[in-house]
Protein backbone atom coordinates (compact mmCIF):
# COMPACT_ATOMS: atom_id res chain seq x y z
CA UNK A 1 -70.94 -60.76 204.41
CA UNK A 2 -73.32 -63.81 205.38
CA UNK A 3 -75.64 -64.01 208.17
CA UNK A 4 -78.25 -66.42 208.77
CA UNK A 5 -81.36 -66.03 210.80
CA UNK A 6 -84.48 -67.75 211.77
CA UNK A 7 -87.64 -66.13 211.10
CA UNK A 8 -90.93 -66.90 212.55
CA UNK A 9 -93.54 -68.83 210.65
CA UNK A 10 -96.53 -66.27 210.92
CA UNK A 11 -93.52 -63.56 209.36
CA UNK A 12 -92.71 -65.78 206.75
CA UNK A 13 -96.12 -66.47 206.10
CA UNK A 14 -96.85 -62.41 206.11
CA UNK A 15 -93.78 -62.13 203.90
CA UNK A 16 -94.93 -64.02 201.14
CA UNK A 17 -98.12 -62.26 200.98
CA UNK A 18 -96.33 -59.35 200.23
CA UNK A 19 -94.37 -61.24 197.58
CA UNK A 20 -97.10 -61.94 195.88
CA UNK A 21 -98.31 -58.67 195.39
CA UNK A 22 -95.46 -57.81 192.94
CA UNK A 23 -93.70 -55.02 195.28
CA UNK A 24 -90.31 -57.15 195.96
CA UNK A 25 -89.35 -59.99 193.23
CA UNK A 26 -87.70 -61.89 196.42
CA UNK A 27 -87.75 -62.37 200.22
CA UNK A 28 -83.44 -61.31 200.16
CA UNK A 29 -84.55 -57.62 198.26
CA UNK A 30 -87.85 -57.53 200.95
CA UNK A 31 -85.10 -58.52 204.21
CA UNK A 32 -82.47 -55.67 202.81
CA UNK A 33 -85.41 -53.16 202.11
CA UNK A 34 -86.89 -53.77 205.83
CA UNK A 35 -83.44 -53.28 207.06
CA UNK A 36 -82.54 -49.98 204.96
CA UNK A 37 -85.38 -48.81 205.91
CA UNK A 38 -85.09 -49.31 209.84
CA UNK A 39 -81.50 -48.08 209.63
CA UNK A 40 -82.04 -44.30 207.87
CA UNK A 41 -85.54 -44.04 209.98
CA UNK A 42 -82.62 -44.99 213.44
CA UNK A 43 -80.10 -42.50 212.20
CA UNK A 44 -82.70 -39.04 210.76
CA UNK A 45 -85.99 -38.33 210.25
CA UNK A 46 -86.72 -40.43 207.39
CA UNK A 47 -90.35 -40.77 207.46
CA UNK A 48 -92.56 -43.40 206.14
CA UNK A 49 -93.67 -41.38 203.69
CA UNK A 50 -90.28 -41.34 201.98
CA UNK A 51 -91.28 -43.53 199.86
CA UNK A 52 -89.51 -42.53 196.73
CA UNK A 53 -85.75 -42.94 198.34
CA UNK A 54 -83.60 -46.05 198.58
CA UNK A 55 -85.19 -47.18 201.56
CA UNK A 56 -89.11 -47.79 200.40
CA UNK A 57 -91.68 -48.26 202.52
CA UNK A 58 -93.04 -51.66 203.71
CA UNK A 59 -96.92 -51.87 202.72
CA UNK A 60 -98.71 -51.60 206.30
CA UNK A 61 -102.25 -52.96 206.73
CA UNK A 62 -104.67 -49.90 207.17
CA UNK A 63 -106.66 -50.15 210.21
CA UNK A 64 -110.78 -50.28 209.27
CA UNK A 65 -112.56 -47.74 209.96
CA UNK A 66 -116.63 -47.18 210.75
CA UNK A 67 -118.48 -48.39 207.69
CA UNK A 68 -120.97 -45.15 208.68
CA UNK A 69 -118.55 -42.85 208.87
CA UNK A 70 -119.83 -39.59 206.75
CA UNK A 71 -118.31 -39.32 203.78
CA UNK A 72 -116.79 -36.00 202.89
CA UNK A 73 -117.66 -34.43 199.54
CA UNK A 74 -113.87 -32.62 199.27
CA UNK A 75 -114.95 -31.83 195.41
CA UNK A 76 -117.66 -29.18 197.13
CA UNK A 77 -115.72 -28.76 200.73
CA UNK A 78 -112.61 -26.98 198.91
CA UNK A 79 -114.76 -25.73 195.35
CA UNK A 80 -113.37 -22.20 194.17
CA UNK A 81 -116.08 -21.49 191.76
CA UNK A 82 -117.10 -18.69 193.55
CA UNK A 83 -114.39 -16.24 194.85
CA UNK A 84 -114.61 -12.87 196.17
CA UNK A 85 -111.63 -10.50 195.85
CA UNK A 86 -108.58 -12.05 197.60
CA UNK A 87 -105.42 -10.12 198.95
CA UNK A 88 -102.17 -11.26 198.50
CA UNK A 89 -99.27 -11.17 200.27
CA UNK A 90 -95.60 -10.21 199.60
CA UNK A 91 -93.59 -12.92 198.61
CA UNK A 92 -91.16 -13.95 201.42
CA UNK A 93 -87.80 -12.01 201.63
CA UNK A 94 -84.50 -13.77 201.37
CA UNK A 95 -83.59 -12.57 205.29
CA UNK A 96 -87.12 -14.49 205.94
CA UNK A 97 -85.76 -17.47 204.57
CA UNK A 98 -82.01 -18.23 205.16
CA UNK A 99 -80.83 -20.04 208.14
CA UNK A 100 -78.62 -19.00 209.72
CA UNK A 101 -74.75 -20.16 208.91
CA UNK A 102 -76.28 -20.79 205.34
CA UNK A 103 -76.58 -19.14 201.99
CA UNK A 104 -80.04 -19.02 200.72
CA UNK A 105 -78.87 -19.13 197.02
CA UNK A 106 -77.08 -22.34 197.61
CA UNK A 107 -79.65 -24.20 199.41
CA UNK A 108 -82.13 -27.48 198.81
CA UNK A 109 -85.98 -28.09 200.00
CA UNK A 110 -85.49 -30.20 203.40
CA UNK A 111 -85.72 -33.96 201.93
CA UNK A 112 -89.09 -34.72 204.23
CA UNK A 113 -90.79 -32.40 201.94
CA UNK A 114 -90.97 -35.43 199.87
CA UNK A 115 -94.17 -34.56 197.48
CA UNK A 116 -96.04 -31.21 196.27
CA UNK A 117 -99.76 -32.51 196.38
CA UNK A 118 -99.88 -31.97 200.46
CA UNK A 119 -98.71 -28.27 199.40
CA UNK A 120 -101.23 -27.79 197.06
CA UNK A 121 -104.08 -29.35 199.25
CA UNK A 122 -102.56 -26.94 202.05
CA UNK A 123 -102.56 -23.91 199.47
CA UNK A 124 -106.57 -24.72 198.28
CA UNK A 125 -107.62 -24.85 201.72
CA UNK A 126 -106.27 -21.47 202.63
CA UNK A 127 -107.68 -19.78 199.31
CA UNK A 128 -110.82 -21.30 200.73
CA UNK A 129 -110.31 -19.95 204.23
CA UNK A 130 -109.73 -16.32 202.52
CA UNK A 131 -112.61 -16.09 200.54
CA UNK A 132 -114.91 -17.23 203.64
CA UNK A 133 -113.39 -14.97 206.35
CA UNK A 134 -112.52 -11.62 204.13
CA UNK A 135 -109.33 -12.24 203.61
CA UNK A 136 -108.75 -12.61 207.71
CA UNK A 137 -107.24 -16.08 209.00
CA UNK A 138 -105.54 -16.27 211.93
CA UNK A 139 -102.08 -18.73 211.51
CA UNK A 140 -103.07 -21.49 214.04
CA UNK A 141 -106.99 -21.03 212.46
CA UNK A 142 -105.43 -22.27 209.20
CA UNK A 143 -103.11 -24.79 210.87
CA UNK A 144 -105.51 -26.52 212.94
CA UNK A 145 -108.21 -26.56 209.73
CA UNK A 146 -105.78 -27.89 207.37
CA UNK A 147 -104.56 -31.03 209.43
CA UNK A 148 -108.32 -31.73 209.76
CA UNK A 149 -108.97 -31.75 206.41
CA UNK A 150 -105.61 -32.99 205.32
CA UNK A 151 -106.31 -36.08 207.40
CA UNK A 152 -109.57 -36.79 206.16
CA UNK A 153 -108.36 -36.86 202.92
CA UNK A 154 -105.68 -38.79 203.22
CA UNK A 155 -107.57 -41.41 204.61
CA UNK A 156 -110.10 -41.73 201.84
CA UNK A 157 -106.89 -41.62 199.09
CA UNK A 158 -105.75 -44.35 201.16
CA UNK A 159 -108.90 -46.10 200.91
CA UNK A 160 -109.13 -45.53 196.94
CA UNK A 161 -105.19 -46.86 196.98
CA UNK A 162 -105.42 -50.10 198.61
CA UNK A 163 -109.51 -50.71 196.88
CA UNK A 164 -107.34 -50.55 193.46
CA UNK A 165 -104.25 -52.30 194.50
CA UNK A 166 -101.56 -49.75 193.86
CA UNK A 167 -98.31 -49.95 194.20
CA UNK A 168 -95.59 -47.96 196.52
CA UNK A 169 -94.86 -45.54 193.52
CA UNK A 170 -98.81 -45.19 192.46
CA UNK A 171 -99.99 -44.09 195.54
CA UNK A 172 -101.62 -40.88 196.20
CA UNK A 173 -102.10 -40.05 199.70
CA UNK A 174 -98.05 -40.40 200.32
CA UNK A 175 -96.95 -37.58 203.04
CA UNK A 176 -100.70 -36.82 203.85
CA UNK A 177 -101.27 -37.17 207.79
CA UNK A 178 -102.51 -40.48 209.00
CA UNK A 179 -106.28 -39.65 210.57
CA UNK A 180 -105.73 -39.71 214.59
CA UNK A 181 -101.83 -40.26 214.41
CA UNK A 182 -100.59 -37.22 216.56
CA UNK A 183 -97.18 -38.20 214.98
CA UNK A 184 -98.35 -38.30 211.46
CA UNK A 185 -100.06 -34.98 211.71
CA UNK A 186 -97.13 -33.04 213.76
CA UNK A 187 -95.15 -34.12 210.99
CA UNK A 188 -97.34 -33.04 208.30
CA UNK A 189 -97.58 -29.24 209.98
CA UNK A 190 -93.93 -28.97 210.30
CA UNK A 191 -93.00 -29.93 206.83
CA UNK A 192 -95.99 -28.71 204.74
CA UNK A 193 -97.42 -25.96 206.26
CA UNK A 194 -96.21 -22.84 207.28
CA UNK A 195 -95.21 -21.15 210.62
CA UNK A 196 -92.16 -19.20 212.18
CA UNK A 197 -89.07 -20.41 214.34
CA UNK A 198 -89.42 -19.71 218.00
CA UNK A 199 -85.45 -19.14 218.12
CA UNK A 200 -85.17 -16.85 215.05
CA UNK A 201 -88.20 -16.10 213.14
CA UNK A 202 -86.88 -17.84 210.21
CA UNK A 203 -89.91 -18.81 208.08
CA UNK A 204 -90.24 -22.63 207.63
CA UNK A 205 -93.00 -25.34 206.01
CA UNK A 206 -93.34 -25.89 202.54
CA UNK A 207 -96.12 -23.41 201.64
CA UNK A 208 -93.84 -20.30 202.65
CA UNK A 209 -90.39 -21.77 201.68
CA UNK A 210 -91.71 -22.06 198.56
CA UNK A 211 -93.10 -18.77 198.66
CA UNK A 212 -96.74 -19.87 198.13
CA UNK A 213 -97.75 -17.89 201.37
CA UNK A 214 -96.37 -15.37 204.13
CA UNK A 215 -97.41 -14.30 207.70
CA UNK A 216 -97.60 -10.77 208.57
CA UNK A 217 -96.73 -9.10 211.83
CA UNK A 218 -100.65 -9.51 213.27
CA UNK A 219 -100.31 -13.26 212.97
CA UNK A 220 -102.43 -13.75 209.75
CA UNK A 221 -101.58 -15.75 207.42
CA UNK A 222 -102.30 -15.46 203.21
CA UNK A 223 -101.50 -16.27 199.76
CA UNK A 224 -98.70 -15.05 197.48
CA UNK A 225 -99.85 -13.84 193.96
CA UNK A 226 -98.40 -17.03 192.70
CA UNK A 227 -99.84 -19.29 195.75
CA UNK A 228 -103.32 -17.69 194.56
CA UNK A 229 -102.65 -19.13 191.00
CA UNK A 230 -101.09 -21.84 191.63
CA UNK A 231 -104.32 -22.63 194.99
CA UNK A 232 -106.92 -21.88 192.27
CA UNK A 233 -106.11 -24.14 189.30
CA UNK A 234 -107.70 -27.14 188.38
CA UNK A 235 -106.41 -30.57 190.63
CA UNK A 236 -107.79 -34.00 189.39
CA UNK A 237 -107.67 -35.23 193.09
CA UNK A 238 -109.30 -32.05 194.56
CA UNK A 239 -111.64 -31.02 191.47
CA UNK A 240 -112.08 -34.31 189.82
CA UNK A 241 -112.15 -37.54 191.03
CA UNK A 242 -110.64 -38.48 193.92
CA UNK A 243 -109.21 -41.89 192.21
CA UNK A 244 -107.44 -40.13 189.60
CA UNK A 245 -103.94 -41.99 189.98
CA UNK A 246 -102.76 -38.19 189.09
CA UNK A 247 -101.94 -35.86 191.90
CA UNK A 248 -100.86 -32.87 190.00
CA UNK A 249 -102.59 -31.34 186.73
CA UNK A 250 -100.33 -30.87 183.42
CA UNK A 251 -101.19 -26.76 184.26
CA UNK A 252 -100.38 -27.16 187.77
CA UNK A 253 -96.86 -28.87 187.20
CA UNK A 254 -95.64 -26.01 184.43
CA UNK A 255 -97.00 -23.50 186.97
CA UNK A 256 -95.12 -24.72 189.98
CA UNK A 257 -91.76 -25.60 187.46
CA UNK A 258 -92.01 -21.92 186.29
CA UNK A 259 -92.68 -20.58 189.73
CA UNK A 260 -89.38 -21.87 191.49
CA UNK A 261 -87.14 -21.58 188.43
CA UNK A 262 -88.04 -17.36 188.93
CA UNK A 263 -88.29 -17.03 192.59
CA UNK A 264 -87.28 -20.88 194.64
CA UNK A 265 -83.77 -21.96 193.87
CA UNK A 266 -83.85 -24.19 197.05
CA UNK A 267 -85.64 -25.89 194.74
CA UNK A 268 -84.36 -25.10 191.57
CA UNK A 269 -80.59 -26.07 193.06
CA UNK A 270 -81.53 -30.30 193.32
CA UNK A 271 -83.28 -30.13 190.38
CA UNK A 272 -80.57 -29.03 187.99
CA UNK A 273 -77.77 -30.64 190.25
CA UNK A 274 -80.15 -34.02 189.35
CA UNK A 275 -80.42 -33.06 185.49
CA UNK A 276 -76.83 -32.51 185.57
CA UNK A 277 -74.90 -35.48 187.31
CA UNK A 278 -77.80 -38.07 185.62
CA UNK A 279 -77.01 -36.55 182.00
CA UNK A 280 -73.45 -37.38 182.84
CA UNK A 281 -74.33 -41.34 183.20
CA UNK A 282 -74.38 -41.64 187.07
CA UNK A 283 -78.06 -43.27 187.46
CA UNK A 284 -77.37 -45.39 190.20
CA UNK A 285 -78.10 -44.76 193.93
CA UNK A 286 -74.48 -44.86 195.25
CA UNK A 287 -72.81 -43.06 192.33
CA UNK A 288 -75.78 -40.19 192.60
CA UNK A 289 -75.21 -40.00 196.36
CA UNK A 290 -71.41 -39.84 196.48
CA UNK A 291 -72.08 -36.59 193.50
CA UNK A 292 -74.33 -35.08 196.28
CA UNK A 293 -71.35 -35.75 198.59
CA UNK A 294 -69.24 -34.06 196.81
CA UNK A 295 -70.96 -30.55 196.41
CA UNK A 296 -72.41 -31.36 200.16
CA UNK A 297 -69.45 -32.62 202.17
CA UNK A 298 -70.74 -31.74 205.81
CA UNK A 299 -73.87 -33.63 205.20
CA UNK A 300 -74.41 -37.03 206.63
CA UNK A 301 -75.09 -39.92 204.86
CA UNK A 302 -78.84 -39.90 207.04
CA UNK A 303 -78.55 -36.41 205.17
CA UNK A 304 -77.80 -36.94 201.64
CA UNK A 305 -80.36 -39.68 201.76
CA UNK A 306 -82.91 -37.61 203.21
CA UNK A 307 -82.38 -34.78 200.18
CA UNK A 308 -82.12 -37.04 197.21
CA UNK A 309 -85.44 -39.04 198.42
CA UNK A 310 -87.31 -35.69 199.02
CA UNK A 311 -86.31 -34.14 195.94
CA UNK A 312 -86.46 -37.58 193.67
CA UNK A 313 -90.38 -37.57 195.17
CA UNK A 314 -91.04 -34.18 194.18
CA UNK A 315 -89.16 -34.36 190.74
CA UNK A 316 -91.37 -37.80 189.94
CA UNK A 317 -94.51 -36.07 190.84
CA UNK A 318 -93.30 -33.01 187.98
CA UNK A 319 -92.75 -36.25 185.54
CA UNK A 320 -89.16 -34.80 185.33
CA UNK A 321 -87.02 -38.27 186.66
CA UNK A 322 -88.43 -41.42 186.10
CA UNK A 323 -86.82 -44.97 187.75
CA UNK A 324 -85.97 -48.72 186.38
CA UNK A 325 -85.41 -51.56 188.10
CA UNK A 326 -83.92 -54.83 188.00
CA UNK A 327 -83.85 -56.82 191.34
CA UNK A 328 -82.50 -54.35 194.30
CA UNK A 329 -80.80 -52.32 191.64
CA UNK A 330 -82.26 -49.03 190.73
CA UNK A 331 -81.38 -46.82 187.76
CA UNK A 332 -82.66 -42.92 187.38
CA UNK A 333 -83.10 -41.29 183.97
CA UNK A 334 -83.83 -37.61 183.78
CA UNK A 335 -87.19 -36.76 181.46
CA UNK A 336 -88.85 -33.76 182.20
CA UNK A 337 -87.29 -30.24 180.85
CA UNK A 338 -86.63 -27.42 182.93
């Protein structure tokens, strides 16, 4: 079906700038992408992080900030050179963790969960937060720090991003809170931290569903053995330098791969669904959402959108799916090994 529309001159004219970066090889695959986009954010809670999903994010201009703003020296801020003896915590319980009118064994990650870099940041700050306070930090201590920092970060990644011209799928501060976007940072709490359900104590955010932390009955909050491991080793963003187009180390991707594999299968379950159904030739959007249909039938298409972008963004970070494309058609091809 044809429509026809007029578009303003100053759009058009913003329109072909983005062209011209490379992101879109025409203004038809740029007008279908805007409207994808609009559509799943209308229907769910597609964020504009989602980036890695069939409806990508449209480059926004980044607002400038104070050329004497402070700069932050993250490399020293969140160093762990120098640890004392850290506690861990059990590893959540399966009763912790399954909603209810679900079964734990059979579920995926929530889709806006859509990279693991914002859960490792999360996981090094509360190592840090440990080791300075014996062992002792209080759940909305930890929450309220890591948004700070989180922010901060993400808006000198964003800085480094748009300095070197990345594109969409090089980008490093994706799902990072936006500095002084109340939105943005809500967002990033919900999905990436930790904290319990008001209605049912279920235990929700990234760092405890994937069992990289717990919160005990006093209201403190701290590491798993394997959210101490996987907190302490070496991140080129965090450790390095913080243009490394690499958010995840080679020892911090066969950690986290061997970690849920053992003790995560709500992420395990997308994974080898993914491995599966691609290994059987269906590499295109459509055909890989109507196989998620199939083993998911009471999920919307918002849904099953939602869960294949999350899990496609997580699974590129781990180097285990990697994309082509040819105009507005995308094809997936399953690399890694798990």
């Amino acid at each position: 079906m044809k429509y026809f529309i007029d578009l303003p001159g100053h759009l058009v004219q913003e329109i072909r700038k983005v062209l011209e970066k490379g992101d879109y090889n025409t203004i038809n695959e740029f007008i279908l992408t805007a409207l994808e986009n609009q559509i799943a954010m209308e229907d769910s809670e597609i964020t504009e992080e989602d980036l890695f999903s069939s409806t990508v994010r449209i480059p926004k201009k980044v607002s400038k900030q104070k050329e004497n703003n402070k700069l932050i020296d993250f490399k020293d801020l969140l160093s762990v050179s120098n640890l004392s003896d850290i506690e861990f915590c059990e590893y959540p319980n399966k009763s912790d963790l399954q909603y209810p009118g679900t079964d734990y064994e059979k579920s995926w990650l929530w889709g806006q969960i859509n990279r693991i870099f914002p859960v490792k940041l999360a996981a090094r700050i509360l190592l840090k937060m440990q080791n300075d306070n014996d062992n002792s930090v209080r759940l909305e201590d930890f929450v309220k720090y890591s948004c700070e920092i989180a922010s901060k970060f993400g808006h000198e990644l964003s800085k480094v991003n748009n300095e070197l011209n990345r594109s969409r799928d090089e980008k490093t501060d994706v799902a990072l809170p936006v500095e002084g976007k109340n939105k943005s940072i809500e967002r990033y709490k919900n999905h990436f931290l930790i904290y319990q359900r008001k209605n049912d104590g279920i235990l929700d955010g990234a760092l405890g569903r994937m069992k990289f932390a717990n919160i005990n009955a006093d209201g403190f909050v701290r590491l798993t053995k394997e959210g101490y491991k996987f907190a302490k080793i070496f991140n080129p963003l965090i450790d390095d330098d913080i243009s490394s187009s690499n958010t995840l180390s080679k020892e911090e991707k066969k950690l986290y791969i061997n970690h849920i594999k053992i003790r995560v299968p709500e992420e395990r379950n997308p994974i080898y669904f993914f491995k599966k159904v691609i290994s059987e030739g269906k590499q295109s959007l459509n055909e890989i959402d109507n196989e998620i249909k199939k083993i998911k039938p009471k999920w919307s298409d918002a849904v099953v959108v939602t869960q294949r972008a999350g899990s496609f963004g997580r699974m590129y970070e781990l180097d285990l799916v990697r994309k082509t494309k040819d105009g507005v058609n995308v094809k997936y091809f399953f690399k890694g090994d798990i």
